[in-house]
C-alpha atoms as a PDB file:
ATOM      1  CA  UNK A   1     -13.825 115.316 -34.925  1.00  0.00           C
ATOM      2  CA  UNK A   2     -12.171 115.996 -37.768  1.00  0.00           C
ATOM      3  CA  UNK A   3      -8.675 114.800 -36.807  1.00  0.00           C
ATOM      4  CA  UNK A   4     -10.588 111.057 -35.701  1.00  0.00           C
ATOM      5  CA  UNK A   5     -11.906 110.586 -39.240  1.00  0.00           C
ATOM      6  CA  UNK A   6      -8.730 111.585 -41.351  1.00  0.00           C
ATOM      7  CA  UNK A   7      -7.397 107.768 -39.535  1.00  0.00           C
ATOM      8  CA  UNK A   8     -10.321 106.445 -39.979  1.00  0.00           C
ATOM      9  CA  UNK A   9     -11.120 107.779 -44.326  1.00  0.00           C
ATOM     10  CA  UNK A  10      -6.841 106.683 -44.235  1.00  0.00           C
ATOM     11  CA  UNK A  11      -7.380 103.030 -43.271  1.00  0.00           C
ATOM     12  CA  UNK A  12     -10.760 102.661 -45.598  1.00  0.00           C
ATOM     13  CA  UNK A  13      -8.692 103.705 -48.828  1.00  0.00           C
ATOM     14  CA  UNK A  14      -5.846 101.654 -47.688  1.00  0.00           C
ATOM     15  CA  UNK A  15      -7.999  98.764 -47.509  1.00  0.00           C
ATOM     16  CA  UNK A  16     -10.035  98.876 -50.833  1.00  0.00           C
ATOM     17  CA  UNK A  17      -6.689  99.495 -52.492  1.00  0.00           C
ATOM     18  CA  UNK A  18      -5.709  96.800 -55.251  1.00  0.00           C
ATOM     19  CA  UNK A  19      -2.614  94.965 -56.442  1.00  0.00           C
ATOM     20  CA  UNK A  20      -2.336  94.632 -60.666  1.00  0.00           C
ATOM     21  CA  UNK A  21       0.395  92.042 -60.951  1.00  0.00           C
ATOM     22  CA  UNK A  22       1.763  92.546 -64.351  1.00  0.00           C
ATOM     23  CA  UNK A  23       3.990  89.313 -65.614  1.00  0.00           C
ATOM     24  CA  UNK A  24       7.225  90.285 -67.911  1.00  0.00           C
ATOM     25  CA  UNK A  25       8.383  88.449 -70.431  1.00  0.00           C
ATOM     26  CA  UNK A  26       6.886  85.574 -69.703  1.00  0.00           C
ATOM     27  CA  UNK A  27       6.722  82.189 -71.646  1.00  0.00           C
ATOM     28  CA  UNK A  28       9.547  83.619 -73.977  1.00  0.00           C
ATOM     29  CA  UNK A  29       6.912  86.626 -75.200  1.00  0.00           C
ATOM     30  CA  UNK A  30       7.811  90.214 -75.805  1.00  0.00           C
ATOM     31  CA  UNK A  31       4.656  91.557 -74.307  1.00  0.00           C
ATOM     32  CA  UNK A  32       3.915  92.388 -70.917  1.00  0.00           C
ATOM     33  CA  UNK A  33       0.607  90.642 -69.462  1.00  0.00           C
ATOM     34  CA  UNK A  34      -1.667  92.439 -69.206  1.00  0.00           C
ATOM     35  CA  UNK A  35      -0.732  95.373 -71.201  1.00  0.00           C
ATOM     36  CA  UNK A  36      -3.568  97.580 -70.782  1.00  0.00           C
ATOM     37  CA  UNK A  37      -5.763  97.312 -67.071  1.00  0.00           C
ATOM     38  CA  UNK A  38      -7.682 100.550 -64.906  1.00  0.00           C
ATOM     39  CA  UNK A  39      -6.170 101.270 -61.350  1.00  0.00           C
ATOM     40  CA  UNK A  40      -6.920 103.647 -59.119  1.00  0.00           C
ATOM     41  CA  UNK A  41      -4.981 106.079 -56.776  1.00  0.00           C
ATOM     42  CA  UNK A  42      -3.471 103.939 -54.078  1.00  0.00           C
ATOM     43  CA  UNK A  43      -3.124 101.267 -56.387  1.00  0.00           C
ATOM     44  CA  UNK A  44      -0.091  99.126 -56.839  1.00  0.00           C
ATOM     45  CA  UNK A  45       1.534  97.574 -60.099  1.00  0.00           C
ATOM     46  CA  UNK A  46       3.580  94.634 -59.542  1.00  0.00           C
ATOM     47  CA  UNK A  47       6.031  93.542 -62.500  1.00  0.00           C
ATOM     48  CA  UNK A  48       6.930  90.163 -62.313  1.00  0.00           C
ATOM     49  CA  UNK A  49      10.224  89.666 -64.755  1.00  0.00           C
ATOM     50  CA  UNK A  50      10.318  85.895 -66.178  1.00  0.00           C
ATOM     51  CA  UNK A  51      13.452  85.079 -68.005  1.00  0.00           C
ATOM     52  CA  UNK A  52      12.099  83.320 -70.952  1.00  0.00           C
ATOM     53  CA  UNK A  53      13.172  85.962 -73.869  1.00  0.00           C
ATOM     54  CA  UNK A  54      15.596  87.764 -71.330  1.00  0.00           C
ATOM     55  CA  UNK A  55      16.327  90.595 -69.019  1.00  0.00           C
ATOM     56  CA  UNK A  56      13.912  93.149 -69.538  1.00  0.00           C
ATOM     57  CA  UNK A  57      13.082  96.755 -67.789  1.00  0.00           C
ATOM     58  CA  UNK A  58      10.126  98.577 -67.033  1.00  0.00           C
ATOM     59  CA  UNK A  59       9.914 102.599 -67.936  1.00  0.00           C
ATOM     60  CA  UNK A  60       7.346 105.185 -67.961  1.00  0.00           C
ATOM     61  CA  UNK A  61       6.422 107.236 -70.517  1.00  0.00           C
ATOM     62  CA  UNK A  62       3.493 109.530 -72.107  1.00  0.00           C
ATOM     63  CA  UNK A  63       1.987 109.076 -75.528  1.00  0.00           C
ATOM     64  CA  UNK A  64       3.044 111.850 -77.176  1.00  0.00           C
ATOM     65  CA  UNK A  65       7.070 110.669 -76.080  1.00  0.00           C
ATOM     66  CA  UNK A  66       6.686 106.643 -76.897  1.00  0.00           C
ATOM     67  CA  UNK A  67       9.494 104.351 -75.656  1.00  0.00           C
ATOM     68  CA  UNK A  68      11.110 107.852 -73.933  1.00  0.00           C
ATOM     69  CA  UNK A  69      10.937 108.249 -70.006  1.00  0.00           C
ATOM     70  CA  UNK A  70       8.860 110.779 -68.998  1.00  0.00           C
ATOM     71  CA  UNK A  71      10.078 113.862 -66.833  1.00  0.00           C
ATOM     72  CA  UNK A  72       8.893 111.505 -63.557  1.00  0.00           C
ATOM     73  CA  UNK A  73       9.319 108.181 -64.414  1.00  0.00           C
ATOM     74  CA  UNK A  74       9.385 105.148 -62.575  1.00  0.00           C
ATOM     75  CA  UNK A  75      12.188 102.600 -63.753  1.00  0.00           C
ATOM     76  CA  UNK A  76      12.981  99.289 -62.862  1.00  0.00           C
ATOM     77  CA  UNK A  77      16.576  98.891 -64.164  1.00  0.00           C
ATOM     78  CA  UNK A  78      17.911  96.685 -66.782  1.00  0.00           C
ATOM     79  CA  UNK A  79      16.437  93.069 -64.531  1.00  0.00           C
ATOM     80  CA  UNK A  80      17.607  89.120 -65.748  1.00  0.00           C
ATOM     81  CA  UNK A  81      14.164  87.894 -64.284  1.00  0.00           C
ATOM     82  CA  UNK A  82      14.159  84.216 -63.085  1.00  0.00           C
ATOM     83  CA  UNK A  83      11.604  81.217 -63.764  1.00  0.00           C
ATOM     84  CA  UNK A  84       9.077  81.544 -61.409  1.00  0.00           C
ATOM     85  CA  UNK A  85       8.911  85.871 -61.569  1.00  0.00           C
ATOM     86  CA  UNK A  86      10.212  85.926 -58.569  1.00  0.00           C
ATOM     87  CA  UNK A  87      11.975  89.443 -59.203  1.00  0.00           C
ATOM     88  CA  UNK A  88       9.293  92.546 -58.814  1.00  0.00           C
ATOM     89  CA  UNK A  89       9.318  95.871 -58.998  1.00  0.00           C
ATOM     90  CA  UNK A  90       6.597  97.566 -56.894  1.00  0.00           C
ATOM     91  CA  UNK A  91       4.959 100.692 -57.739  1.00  0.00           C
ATOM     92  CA  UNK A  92       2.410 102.753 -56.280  1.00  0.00           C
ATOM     93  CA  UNK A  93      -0.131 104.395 -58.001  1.00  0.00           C
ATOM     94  CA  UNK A  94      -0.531 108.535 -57.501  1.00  0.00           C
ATOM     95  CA  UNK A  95      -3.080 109.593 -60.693  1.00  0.00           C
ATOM     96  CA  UNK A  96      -5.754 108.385 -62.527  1.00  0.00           C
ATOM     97  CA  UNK A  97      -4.132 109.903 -65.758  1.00  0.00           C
ATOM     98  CA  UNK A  98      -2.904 107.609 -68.311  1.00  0.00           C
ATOM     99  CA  UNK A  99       0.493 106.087 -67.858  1.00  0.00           C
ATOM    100  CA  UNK A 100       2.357 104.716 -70.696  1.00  0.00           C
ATOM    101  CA  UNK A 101       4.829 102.086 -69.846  1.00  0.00           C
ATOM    102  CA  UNK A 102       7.961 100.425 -72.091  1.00  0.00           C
ATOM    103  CA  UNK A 103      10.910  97.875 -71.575  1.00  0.00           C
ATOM    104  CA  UNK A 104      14.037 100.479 -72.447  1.00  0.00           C
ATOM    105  CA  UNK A 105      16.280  97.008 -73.683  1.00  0.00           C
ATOM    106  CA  UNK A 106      17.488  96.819 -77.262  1.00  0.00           C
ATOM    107  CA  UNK A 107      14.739  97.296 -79.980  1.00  0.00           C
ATOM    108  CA  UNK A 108      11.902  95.684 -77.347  1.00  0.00           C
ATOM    109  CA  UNK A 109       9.671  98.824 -76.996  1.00  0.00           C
ATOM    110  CA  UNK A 110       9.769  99.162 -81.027  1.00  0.00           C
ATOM    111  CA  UNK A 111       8.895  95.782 -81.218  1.00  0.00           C
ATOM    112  CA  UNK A 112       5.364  96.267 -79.236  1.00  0.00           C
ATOM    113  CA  UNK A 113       6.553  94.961 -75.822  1.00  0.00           C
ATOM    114  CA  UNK A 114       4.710  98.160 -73.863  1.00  0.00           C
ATOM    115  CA  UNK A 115       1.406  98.819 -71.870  1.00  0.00           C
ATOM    116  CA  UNK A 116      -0.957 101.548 -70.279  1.00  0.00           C
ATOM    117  CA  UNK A 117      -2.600 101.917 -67.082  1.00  0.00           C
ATOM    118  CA  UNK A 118      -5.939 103.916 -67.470  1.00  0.00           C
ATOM    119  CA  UNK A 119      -5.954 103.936 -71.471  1.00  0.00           C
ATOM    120  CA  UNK A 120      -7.805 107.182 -72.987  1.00  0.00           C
ATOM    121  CA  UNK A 121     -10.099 106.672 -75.141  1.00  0.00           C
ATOM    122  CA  UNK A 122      -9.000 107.250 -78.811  1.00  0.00           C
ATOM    123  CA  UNK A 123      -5.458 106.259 -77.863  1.00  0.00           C
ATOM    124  CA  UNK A 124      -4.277 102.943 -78.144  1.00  0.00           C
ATOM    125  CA  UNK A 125      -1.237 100.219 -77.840  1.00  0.00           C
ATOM    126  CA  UNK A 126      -0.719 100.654 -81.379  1.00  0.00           C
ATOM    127  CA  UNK A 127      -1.139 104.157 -82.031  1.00  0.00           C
ATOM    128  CA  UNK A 128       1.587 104.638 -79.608  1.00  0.00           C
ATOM    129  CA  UNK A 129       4.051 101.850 -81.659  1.00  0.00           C
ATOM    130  CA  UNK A 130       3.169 103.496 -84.356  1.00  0.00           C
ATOM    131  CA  UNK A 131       4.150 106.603 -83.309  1.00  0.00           C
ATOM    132  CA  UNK A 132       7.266 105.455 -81.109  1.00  0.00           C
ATOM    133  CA  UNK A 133       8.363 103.837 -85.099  1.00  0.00           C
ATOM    134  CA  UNK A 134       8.204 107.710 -86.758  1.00  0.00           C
ATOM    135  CA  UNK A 135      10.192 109.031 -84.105  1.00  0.00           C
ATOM    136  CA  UNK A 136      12.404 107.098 -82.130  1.00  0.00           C
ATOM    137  CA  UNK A 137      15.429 105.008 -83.229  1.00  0.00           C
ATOM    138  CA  UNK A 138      16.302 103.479 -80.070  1.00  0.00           C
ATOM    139  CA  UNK A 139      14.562 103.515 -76.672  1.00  0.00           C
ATOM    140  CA  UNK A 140      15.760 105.211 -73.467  1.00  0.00           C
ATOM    141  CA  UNK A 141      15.667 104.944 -69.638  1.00  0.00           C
ATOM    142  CA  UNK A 142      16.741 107.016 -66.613  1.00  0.00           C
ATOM    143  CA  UNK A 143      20.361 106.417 -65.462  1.00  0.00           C
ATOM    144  CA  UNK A 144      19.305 104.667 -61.994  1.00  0.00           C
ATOM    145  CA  UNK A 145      16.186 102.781 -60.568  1.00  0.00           C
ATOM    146  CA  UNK A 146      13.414 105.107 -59.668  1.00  0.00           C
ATOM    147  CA  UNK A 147       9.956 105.769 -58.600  1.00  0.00           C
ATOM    148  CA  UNK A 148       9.644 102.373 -57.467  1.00  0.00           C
ATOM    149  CA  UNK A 149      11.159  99.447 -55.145  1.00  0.00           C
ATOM    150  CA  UNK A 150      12.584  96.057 -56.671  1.00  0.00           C
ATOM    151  CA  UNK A 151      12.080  93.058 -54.265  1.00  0.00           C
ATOM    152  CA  UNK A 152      12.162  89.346 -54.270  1.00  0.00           C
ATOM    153  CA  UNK A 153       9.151  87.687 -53.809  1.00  0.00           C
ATOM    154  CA  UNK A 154       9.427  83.466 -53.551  1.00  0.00           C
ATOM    155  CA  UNK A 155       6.260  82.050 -54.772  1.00  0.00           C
ATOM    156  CA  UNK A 156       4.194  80.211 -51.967  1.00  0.00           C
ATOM    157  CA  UNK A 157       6.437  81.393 -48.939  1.00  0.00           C
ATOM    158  CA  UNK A 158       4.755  85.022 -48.489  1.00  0.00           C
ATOM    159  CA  UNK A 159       8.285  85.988 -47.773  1.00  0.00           C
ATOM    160  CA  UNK A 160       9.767  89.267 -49.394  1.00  0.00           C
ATOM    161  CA  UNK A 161      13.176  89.918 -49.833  1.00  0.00           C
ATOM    162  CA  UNK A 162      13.883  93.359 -50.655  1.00  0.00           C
ATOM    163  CA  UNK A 163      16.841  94.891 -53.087  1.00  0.00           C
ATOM    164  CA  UNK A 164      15.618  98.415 -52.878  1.00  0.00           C
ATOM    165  CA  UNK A 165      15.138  98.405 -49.566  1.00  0.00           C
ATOM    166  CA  UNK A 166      14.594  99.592 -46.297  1.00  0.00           C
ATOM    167  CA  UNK A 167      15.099  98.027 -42.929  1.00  0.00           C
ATOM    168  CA  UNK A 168      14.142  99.112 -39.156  1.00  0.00           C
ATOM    169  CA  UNK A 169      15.400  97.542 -36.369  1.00  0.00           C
ATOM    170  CA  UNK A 170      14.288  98.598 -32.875  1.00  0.00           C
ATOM    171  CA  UNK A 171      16.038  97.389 -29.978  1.00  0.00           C
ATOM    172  CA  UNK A 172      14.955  98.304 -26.089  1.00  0.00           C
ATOM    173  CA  UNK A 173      17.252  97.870 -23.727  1.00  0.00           C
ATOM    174  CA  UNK A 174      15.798  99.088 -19.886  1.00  0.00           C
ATOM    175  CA  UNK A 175      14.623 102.600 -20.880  1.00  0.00           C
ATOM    176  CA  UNK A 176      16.966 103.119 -24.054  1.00  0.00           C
ATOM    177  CA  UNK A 177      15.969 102.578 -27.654  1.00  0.00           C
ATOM    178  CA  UNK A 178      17.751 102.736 -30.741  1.00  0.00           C
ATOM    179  CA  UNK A 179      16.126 102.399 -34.339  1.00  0.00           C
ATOM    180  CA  UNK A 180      18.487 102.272 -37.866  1.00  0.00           C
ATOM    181  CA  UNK A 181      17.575 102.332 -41.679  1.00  0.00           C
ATOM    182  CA  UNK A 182      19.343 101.431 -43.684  1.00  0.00           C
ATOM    183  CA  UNK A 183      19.025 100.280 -48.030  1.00  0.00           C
ATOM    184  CA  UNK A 184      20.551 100.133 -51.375  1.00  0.00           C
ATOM    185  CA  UNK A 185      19.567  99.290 -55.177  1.00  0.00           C
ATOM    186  CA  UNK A 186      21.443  98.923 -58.097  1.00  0.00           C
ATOM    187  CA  UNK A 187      21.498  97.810 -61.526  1.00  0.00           C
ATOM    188  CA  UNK A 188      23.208  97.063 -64.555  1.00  0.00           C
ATOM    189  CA  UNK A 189      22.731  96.230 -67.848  1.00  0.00           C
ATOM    190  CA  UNK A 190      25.157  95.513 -70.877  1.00  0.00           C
ATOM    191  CA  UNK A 191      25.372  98.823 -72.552  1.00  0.00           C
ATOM    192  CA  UNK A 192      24.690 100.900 -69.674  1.00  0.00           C
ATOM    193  CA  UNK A 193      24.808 101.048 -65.891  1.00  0.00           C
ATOM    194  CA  UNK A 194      22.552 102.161 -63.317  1.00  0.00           C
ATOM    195  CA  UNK A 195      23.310 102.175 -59.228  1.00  0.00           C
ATOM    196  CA  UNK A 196      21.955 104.689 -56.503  1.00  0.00           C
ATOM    197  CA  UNK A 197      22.319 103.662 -53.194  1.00  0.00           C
ATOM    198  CA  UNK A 198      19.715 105.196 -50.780  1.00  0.00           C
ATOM    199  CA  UNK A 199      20.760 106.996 -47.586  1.00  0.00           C
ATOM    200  CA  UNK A 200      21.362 105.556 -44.162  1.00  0.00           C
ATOM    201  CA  UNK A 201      19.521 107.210 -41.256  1.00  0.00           C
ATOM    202  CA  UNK A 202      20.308 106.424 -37.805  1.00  0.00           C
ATOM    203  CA  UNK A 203      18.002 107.507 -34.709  1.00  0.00           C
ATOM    204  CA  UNK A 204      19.301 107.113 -31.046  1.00  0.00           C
ATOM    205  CA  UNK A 205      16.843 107.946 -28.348  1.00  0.00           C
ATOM    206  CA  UNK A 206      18.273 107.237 -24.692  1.00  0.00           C
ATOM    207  CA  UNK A 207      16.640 107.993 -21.026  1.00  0.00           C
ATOM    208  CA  UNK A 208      17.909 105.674 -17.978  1.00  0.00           C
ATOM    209  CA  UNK A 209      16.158 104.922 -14.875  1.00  0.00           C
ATOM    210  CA  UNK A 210      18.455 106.240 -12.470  1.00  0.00           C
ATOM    211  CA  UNK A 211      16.893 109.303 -13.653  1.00  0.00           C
ATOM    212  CA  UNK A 212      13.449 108.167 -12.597  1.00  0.00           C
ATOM    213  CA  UNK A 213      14.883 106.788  -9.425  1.00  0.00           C
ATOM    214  CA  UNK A 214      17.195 110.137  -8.833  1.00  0.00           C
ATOM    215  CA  UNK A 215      13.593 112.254  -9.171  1.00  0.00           C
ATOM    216  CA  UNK A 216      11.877 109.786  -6.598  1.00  0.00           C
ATOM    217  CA  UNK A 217      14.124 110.596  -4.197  1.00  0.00           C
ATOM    218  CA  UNK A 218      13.836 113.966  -4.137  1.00  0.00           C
ATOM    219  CA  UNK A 219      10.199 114.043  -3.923  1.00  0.00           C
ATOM    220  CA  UNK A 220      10.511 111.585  -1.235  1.00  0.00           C
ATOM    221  CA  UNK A 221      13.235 113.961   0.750  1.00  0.00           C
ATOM    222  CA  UNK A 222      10.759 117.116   0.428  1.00  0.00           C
ATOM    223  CA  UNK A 223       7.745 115.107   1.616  1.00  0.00           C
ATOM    224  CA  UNK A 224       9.992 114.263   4.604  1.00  0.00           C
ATOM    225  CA  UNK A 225      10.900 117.526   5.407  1.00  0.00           C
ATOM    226  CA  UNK A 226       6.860 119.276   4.919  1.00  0.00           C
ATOM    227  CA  UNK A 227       6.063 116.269   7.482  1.00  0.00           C
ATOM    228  CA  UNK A 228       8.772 117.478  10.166  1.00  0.00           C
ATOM    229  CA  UNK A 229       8.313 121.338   9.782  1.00  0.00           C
ATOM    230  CA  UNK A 230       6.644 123.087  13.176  1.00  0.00           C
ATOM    231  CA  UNK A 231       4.874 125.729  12.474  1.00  0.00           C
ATOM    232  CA  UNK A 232       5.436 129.545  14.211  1.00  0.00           C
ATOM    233  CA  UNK A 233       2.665 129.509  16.374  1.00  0.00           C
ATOM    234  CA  UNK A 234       3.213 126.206  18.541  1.00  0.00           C
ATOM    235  CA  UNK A 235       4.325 127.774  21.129  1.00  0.00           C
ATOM    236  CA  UNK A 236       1.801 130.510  22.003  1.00  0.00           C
ATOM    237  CA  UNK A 237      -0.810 126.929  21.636  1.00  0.00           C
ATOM    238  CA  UNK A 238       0.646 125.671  24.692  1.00  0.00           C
ATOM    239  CA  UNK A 239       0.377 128.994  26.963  1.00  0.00           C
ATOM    240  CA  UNK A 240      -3.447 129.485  26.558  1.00  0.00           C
ATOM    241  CA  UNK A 241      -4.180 126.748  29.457  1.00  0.00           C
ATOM    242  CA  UNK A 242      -1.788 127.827  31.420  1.00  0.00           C
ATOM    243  CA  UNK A 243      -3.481 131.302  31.337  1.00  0.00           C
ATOM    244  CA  UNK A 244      -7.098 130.513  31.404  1.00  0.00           C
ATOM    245  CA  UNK A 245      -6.188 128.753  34.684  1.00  0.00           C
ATOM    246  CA  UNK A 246      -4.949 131.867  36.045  1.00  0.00           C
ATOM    247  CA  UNK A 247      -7.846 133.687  34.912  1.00  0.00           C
ATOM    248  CA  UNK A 248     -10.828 131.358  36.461  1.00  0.00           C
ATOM    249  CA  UNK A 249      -8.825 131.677  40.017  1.00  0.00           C
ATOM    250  CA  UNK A 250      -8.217 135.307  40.014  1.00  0.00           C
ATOM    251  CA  UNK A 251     -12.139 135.255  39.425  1.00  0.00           C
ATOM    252  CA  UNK A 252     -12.782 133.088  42.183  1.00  0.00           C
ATOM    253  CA  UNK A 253     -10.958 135.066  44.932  1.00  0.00           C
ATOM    254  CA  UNK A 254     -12.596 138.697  43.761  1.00  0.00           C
ATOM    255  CA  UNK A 255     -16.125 136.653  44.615  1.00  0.00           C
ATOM    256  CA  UNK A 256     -15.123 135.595  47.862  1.00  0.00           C
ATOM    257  CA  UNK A 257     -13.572 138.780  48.920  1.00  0.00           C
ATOM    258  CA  UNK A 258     -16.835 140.043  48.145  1.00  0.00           C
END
């Protein structure tokens, strides 16, 4: 019972999960938009990076470290952005504790372009400048893209095009399979340089129908041989007529001698 509804409890959060698309630098603005929204676990943030006022980046962080990653942040990598936001970073959400977010490029996080998902109460946008200003000169950011997955999304298409990615191709031929994985991210920004390149896993599972065909046969070659087997007592089955013949005329002669 038990093991039917964990599927079943699965699916229903999957399906009342939400996507908070968070623009970047659009229109030429420091900001991110919205900077402050609620999500829940299962959640997911998409940044959209415009390149209006630049290449921006997309850290997290806790309040009492502003515009410093924190000790498992996600991090988008230094990202040009286009026109039409195209470039996204995906990230899933795990807690329902605040999380503090920055862009890590030049003096942007000092300059207010930051955000929160699941604000506390009594701590705000610009508490947290405030306090990134008394003691932080320069923001900060992991040395490769983490915690999330940077894709290409073209406006209007519905088509995806992954740069952190991962890709599965299965291919049957007669009873054999094979299935790879394979992806990759970088980034780079003037300054610094990030790159991690994600491993390659390759699967191979083979059977062949000669097999099949090879175990056919030999059920088909002991069926034969059950089928022609004579069992031990045949022959003693063919001498009891031959003896209860005997028998009724050996009785027939003792009554007429009598």
């Amino acid at each position: 019972m038990i093991r039917t509804l964990v599927p079943i409890l699965t699916a229903a959060v999957a399906v009342n999960a939400a996507v908070h698309d968070i623009d970047v630098g659009k229109g030429s603005a420091l900001a991110f938009a919205p900077d402050t929204l609620t999500a829940d676990v299962g959640d997911t943030l998409n940044f959209h990076f415009y390149s209006g006022s630049g290449g921006h980046s997309v850290v997290s962080s806790t309040f009492a470290n502003p515009c410093v990653p924190d000790t498992n942040a996600f991090f988008s990598g230094y990202i040009p952005g286009d026109k039409t936001g195209d470039q996204t970073f995906i990230v899933n959400v795990t807690t329902t504790d605040p999380i503090w977010f920055y862009c890590s490029l030049g003096p942007h996080c000092l300059d207010g372009m930051v955000g929160v998902v699941n604000p506390p109460s009594g701590q705000t946008l610009s508490d947290y400048i405030d306090q990134a200003s008394k003691t932080v000169i320069r923001a900060s950011a992991p040395a490769a893209i983490q915690g999330g997955v940077l894709t290409t999304i073209t406006s209007g298409s519905g088509s995806v095009t992954s740069t952190s990615s991962m890709t599965s191709t299965p291919t049957m031929t007669s009873m054999s399979s094979v299935t790879s994985m394979t992806g990759s991210s970088t980034s780079s920004e003037p300054g610094f340089s990030a790159g991690t390149t994600m491993p390659t896993t390759t699967s191979t599972s083979t059977g062949t129908a000669g097999s099949s065909a090879s175990t056919s046969r030999a059920t088909s070659t002991s069926s034969g041989v059950a089928a022609t087997s004579t069992p031990s007592g045949g022959g003693k089955n063919r001498e009891m007529p031959i003896v209860l013949g005997l028998s009724v005329i050996m009785a027939g002669l003792v009554s007429l001698m009598a």
